[in-house]
N, C-alpha and C. Protein backbone atom coordinates (compact mmCIF):
# COMPACT_ATOMS: atom_id res chain seq x y z
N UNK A 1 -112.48 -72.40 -19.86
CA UNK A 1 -112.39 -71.69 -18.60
C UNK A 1 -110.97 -71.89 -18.06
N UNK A 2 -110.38 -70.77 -17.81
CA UNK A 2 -108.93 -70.91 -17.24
C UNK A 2 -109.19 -71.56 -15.59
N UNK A 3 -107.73 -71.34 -14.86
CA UNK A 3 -108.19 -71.80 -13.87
C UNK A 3 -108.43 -71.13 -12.75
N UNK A 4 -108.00 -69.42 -13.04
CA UNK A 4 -108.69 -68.57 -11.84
C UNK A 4 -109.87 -68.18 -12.26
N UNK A 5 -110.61 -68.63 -13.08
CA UNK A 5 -111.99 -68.56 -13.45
C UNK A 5 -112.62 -69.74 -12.66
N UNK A 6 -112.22 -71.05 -12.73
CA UNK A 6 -112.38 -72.34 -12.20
C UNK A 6 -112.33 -71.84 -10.75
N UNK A 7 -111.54 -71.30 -10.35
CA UNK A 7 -111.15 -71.08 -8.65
C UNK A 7 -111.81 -70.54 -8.18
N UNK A 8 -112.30 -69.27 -8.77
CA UNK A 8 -113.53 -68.22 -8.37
C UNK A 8 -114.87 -68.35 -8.52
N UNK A 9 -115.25 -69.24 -9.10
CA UNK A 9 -116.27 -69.90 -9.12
C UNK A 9 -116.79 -71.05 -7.97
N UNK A 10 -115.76 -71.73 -7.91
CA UNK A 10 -115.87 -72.75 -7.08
C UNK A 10 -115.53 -71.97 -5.62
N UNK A 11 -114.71 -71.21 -4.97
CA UNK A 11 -114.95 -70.66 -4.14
C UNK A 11 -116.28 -69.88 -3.89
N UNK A 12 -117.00 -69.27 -4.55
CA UNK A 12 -118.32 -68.36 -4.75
C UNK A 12 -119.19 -69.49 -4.51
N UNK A 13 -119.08 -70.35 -5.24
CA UNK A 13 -120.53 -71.55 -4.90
C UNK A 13 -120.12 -72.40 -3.52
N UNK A 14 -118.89 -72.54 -3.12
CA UNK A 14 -118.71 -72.83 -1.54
C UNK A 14 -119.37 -71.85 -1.14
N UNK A 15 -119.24 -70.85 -0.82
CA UNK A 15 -119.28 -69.57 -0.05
C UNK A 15 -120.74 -69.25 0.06
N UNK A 16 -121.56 -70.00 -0.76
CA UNK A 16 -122.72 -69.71 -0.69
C UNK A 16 -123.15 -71.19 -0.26
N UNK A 17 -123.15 -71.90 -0.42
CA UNK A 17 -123.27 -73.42 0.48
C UNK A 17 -122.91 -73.43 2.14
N UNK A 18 -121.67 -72.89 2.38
CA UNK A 18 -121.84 -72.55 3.53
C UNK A 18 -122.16 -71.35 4.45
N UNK A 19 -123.10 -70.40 3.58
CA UNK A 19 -123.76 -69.24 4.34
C UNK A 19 -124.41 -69.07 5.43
N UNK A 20 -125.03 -68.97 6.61
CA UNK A 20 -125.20 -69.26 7.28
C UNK A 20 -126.71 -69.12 6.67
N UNK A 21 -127.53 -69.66 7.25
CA UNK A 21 -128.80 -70.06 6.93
C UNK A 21 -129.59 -68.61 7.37
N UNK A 22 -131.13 -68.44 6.99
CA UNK A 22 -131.84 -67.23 7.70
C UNK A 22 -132.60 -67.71 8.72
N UNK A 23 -132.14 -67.03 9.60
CA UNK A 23 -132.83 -67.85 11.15
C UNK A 23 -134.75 -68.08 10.68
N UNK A 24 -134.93 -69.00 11.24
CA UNK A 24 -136.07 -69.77 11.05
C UNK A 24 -137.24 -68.78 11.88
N UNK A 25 -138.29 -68.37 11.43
CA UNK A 25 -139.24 -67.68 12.14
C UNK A 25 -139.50 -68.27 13.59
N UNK A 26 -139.82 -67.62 14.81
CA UNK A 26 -139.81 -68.28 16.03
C UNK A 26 -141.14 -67.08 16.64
N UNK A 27 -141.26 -67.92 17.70
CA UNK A 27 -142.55 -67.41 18.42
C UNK A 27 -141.59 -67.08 19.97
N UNK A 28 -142.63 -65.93 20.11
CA UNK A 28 -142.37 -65.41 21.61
C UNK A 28 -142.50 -66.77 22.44
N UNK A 29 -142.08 -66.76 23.74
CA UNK A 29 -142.28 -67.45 24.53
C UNK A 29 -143.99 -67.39 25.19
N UNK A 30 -145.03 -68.16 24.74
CA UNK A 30 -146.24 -67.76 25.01
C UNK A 30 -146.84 -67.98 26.55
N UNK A 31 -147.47 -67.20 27.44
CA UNK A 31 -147.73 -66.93 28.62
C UNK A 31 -148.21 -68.12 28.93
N UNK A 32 -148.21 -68.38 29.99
CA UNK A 32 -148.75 -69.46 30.95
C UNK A 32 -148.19 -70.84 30.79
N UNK A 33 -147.21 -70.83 30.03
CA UNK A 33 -146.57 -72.44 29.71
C UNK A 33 -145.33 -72.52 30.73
N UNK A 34 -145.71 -74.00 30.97
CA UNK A 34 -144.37 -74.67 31.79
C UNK A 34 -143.46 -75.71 31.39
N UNK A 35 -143.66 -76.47 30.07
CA UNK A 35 -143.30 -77.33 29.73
C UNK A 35 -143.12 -78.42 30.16
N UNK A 36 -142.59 -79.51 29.46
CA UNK A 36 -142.81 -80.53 30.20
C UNK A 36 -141.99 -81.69 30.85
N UNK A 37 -140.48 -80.38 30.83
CA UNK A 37 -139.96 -80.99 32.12
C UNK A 37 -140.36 -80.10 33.60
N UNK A 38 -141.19 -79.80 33.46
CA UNK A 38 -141.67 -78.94 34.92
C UNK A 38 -142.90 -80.39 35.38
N UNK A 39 -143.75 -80.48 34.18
CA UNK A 39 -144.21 -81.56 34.54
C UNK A 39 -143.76 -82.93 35.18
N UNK A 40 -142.52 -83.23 34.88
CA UNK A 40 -141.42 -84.52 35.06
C UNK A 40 -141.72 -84.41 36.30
N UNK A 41 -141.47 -83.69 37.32
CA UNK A 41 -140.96 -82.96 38.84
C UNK A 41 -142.19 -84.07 39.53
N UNK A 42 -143.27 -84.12 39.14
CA UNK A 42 -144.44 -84.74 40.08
C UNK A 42 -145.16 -86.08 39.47
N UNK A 43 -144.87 -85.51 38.18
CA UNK A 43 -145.43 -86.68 37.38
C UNK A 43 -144.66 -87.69 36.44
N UNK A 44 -143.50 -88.66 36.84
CA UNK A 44 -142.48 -88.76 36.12
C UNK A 44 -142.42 -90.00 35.45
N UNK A 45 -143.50 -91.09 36.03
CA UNK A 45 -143.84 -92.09 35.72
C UNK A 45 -144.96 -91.68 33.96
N UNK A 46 -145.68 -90.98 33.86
CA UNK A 46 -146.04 -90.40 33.41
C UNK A 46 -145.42 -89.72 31.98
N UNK A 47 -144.51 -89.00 32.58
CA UNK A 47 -143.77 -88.24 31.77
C UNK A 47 -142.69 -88.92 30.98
N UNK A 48 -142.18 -90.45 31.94
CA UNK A 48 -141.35 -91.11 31.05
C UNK A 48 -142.19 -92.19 30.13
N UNK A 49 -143.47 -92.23 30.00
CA UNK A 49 -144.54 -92.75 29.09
C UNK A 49 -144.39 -92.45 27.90
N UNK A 50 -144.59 -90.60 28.14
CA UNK A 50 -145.05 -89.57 27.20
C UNK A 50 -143.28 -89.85 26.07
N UNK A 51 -142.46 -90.10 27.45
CA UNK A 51 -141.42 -89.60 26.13
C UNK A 51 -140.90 -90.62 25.51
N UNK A 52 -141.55 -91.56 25.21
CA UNK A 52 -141.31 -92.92 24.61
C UNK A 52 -142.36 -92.95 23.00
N UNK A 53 -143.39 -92.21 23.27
CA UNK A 53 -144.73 -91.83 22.43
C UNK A 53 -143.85 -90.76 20.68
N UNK A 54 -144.89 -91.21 19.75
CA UNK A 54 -144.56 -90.15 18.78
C UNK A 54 -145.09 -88.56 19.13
N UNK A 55 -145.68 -88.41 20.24
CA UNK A 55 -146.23 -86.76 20.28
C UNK A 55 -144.79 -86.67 20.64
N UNK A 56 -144.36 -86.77 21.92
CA UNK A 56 -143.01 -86.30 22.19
C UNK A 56 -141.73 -86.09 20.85
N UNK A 57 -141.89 -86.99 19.80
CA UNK A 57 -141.01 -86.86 19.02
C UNK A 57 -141.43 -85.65 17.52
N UNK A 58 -142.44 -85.32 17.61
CA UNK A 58 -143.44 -84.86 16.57
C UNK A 58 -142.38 -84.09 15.94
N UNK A 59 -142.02 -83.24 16.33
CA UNK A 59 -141.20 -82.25 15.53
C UNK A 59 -139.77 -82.68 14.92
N UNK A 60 -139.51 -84.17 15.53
CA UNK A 60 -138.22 -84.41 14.40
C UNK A 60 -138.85 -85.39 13.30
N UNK A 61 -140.27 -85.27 13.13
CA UNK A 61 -140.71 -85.69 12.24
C UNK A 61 -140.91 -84.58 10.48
N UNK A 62 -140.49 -83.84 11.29
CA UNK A 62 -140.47 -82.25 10.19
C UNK A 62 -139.01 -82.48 9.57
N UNK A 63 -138.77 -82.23 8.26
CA UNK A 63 -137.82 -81.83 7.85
C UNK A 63 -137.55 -80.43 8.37
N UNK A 64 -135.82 -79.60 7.92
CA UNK A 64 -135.76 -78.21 8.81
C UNK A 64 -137.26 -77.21 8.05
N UNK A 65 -136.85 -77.25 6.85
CA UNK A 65 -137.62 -76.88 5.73
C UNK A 65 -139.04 -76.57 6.25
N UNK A 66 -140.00 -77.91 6.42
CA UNK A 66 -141.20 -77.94 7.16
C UNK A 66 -141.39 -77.26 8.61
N UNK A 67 -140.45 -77.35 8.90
CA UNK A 67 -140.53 -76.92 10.31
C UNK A 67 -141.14 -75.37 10.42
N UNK A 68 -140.15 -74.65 9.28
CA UNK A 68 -141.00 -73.15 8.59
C UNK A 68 -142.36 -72.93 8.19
N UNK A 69 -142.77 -73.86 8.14
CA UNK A 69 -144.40 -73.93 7.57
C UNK A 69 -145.21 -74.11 8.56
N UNK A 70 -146.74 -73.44 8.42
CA UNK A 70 -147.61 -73.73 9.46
C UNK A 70 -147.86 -75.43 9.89
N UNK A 71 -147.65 -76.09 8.95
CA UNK A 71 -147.70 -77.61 9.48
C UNK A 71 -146.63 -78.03 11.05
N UNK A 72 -145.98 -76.50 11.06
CA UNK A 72 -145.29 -76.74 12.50
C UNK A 72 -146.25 -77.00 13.92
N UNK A 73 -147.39 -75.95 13.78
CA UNK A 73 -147.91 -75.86 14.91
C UNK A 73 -148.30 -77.22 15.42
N UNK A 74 -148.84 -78.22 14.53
CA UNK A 74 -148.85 -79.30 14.98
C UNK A 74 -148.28 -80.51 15.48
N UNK A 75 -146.68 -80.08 15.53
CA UNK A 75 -145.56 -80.58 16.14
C UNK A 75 -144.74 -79.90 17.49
N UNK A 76 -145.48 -78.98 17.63
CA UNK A 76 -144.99 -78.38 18.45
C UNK A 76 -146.02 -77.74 19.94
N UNK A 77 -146.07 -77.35 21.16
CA UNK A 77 -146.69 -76.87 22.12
C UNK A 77 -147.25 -75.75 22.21
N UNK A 78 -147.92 -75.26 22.36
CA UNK A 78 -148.21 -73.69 22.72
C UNK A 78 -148.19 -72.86 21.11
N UNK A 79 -147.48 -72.18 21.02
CA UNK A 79 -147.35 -71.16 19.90
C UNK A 79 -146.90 -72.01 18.76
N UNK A 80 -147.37 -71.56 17.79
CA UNK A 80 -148.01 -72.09 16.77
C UNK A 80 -146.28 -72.05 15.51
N UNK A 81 -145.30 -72.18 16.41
CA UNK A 81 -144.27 -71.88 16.00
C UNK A 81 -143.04 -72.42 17.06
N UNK A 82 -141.75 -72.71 16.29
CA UNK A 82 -141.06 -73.33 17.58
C UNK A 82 -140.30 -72.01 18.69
N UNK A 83 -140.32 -72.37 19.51
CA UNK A 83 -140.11 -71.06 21.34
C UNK A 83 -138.73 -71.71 21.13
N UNK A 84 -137.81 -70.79 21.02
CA UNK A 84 -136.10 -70.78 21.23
C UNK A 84 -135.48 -70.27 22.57
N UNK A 85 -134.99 -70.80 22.84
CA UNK A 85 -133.96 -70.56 24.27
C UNK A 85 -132.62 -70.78 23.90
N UNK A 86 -132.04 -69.93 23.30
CA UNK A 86 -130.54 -70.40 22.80
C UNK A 86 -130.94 -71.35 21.31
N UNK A 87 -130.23 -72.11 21.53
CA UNK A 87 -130.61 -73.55 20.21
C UNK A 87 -131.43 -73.97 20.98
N UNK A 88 -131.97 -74.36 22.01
CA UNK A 88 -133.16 -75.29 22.78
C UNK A 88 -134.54 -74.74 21.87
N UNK A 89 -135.19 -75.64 21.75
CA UNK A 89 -137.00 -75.43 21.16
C UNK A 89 -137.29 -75.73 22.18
N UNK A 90 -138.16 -75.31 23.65
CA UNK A 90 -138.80 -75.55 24.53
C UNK A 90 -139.91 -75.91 24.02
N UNK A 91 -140.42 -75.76 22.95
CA UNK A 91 -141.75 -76.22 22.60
C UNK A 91 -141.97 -77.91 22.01
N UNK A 92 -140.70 -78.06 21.84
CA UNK A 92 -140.51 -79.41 20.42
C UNK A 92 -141.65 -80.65 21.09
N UNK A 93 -142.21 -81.13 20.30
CA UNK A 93 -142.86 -81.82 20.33
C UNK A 93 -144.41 -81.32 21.13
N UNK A 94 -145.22 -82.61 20.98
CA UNK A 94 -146.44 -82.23 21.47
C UNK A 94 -146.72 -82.70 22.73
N UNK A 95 -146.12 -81.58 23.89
CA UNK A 95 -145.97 -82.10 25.23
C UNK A 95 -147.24 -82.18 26.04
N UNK A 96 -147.05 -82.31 27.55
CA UNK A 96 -148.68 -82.39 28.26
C UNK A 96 -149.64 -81.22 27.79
N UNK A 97 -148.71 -79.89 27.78
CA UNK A 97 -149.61 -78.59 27.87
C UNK A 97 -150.38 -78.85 26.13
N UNK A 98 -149.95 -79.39 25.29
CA UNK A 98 -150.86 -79.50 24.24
C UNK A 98 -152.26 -79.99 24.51
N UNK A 99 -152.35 -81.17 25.23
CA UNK A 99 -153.53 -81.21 24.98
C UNK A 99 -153.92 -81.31 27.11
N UNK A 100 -153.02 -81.09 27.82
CA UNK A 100 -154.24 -80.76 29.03
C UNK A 100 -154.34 -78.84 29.43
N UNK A 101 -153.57 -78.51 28.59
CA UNK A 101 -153.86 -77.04 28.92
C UNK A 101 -152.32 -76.13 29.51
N UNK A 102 -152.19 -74.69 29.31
CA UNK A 102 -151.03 -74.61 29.49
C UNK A 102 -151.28 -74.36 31.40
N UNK A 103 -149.74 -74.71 32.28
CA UNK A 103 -149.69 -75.31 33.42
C UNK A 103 -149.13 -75.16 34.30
N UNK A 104 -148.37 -73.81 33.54
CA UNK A 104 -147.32 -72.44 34.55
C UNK A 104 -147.93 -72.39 35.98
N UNK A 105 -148.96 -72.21 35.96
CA UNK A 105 -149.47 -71.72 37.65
C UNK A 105 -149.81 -73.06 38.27
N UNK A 106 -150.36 -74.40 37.56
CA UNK A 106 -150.23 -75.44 38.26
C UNK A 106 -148.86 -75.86 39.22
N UNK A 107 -148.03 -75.92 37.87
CA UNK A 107 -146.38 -76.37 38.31
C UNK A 107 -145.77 -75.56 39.30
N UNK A 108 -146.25 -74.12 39.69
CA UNK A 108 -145.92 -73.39 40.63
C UNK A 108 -146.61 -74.09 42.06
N UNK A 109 -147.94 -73.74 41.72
CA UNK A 109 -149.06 -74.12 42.94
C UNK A 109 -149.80 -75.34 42.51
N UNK A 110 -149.06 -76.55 42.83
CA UNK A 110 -150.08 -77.72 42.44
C UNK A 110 -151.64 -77.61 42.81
N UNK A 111 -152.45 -76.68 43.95
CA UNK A 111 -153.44 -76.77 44.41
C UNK A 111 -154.54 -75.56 43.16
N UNK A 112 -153.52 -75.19 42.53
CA UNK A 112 -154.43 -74.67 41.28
C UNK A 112 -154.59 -75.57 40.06
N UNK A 113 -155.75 -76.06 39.98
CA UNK A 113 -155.74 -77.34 38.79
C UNK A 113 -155.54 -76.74 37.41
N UNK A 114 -156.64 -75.92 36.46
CA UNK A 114 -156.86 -75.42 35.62
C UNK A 114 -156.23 -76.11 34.38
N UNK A 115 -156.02 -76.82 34.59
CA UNK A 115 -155.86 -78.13 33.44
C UNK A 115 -156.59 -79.01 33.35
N UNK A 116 -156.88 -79.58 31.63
CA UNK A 116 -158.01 -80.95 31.41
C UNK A 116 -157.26 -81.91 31.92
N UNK A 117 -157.80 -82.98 32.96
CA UNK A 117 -156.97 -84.26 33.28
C UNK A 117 -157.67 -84.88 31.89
N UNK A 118 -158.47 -85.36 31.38
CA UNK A 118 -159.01 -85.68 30.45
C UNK A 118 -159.64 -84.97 28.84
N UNK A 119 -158.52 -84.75 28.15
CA UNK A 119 -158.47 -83.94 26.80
C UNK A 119 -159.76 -84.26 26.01
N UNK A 120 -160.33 -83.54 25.60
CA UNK A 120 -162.01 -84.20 24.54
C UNK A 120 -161.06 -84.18 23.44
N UNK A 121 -162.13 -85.06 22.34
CA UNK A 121 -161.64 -85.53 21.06
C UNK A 121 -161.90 -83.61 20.04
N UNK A 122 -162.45 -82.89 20.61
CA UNK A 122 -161.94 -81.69 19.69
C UNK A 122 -160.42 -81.19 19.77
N UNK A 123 -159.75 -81.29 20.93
CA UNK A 123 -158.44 -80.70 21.27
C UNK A 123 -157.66 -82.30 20.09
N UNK A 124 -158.15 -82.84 19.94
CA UNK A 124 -157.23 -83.85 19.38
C UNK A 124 -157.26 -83.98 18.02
N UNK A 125 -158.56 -83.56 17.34
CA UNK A 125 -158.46 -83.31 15.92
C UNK A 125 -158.30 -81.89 15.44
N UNK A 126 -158.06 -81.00 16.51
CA UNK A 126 -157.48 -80.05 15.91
C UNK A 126 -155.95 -80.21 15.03
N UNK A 127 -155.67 -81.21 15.43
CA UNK A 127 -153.78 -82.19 14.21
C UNK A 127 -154.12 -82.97 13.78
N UNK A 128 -155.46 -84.27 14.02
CA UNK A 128 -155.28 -85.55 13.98
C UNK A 128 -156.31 -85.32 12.69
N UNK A 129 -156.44 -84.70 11.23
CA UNK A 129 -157.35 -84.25 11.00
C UNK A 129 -157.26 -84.35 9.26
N UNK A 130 -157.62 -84.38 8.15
CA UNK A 130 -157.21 -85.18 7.38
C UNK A 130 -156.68 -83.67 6.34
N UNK A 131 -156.17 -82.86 7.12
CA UNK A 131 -155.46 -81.65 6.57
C UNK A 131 -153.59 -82.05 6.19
N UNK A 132 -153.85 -82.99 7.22
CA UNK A 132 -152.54 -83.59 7.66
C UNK A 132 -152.23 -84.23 6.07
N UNK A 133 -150.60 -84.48 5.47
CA UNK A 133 -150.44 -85.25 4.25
C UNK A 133 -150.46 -86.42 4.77
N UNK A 134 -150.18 -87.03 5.81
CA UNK A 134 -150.29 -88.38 6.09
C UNK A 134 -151.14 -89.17 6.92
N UNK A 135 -152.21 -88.13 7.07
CA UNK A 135 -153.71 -88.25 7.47
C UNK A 135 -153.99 -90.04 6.92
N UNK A 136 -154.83 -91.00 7.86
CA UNK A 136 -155.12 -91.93 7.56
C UNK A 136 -156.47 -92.09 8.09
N UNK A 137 -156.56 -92.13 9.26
CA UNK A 137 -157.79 -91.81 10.30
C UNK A 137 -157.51 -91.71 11.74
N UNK A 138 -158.48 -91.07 12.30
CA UNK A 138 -158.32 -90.87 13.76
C UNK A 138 -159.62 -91.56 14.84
N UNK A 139 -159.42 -92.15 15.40
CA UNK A 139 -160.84 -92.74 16.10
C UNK A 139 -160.52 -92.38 17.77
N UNK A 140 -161.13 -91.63 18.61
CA UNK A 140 -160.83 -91.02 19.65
C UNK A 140 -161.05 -91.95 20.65
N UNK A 141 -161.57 -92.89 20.62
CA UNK A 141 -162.08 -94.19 21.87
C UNK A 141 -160.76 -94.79 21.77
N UNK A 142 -160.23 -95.29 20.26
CA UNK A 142 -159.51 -96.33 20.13
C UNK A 142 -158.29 -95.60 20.88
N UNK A 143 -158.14 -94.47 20.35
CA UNK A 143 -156.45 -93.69 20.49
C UNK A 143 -156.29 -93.21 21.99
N UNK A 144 -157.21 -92.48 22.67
CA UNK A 144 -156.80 -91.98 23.75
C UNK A 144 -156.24 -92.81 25.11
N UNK A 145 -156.49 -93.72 25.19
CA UNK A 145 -155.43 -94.59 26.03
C UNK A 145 -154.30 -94.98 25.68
N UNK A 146 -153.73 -94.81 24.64
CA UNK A 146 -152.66 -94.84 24.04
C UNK A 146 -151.74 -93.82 23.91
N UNK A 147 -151.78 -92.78 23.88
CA UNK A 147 -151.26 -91.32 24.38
C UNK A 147 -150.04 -91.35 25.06
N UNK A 148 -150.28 -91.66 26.62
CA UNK A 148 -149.13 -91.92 27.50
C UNK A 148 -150.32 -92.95 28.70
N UNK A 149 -148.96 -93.74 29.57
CA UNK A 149 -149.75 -94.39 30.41
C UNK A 149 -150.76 -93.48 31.32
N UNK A 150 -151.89 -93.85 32.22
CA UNK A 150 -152.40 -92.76 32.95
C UNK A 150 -152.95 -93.62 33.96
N UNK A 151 -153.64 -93.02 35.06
CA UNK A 151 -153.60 -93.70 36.21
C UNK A 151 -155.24 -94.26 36.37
């Protein structure tokens, strides 16, 4: 191989290393969610619990790769896919609205509840569930105080 054979090659396989990637499938922004720095606003003791917890971190538990796969929904809030705002994932991780319900009209009008203060063990094995690859077990007495602190 000469060396503008060498050159053109090796430029071509850069050039394709640094391509820009194909944007990652994303979900609409799904109705009624507030996320959960809207939650922070009232509940912050709370919220700085949650963000110490692996739900909050769930989705940098995905490689980018995984993140494309339905095994997302379970790292993520609301839509079953990560919600983009610019580069922001408003959805990342598994915030309050995962398991007390989504909380748009609460966070507006606190005097509208329509959220579970107390999640049942079906909302929790809908992830915690041995579909999962690193499924071990789930016991709902033992785990749910463990979640985030609560009052």
């Amino acid at each position: 191989m000469d060396i503008r054979t060498f050159v053109s090659a090796s430029v071509a396989l850069l050039a394709i290393g640094t391509a820009p990637l194909a944007q990652a499938p994303q979900a609409p922004p799904p109705a009624g969610y507030a996320w959960a720095e809207s939650c922070r606003t009232c509940h912050e003791a709370i919220y700085d619990a949650w963000a110490k917890t692996k739900h909050a971190n769930a989705l940098d538990r995905l490689s980018g790769a995984e993140q494309d796969q339905p095994c997302v929904g379970c790292h993520v809030t609301g839509a079953k896919a990560r919600v983009l705002e610019g580069r922001k994932v408003l959805n990342r991780g598994v915030q309050c609205e995962a398991c007390h319900g989504a909380a748009a009209a609460h966070a507006t009008d606190t005097s509208v509840l329509g959220i579970v203060r107390t999640p049942p063990e079906s909302r929790c094995v809908e992830c915690h569930n041995d579909k999962g690859p690193h499924f071990k077990a789930f016991f709902y007495a033992g785990m749910a105080g463990l979640s985030h602190k609560v009052r």
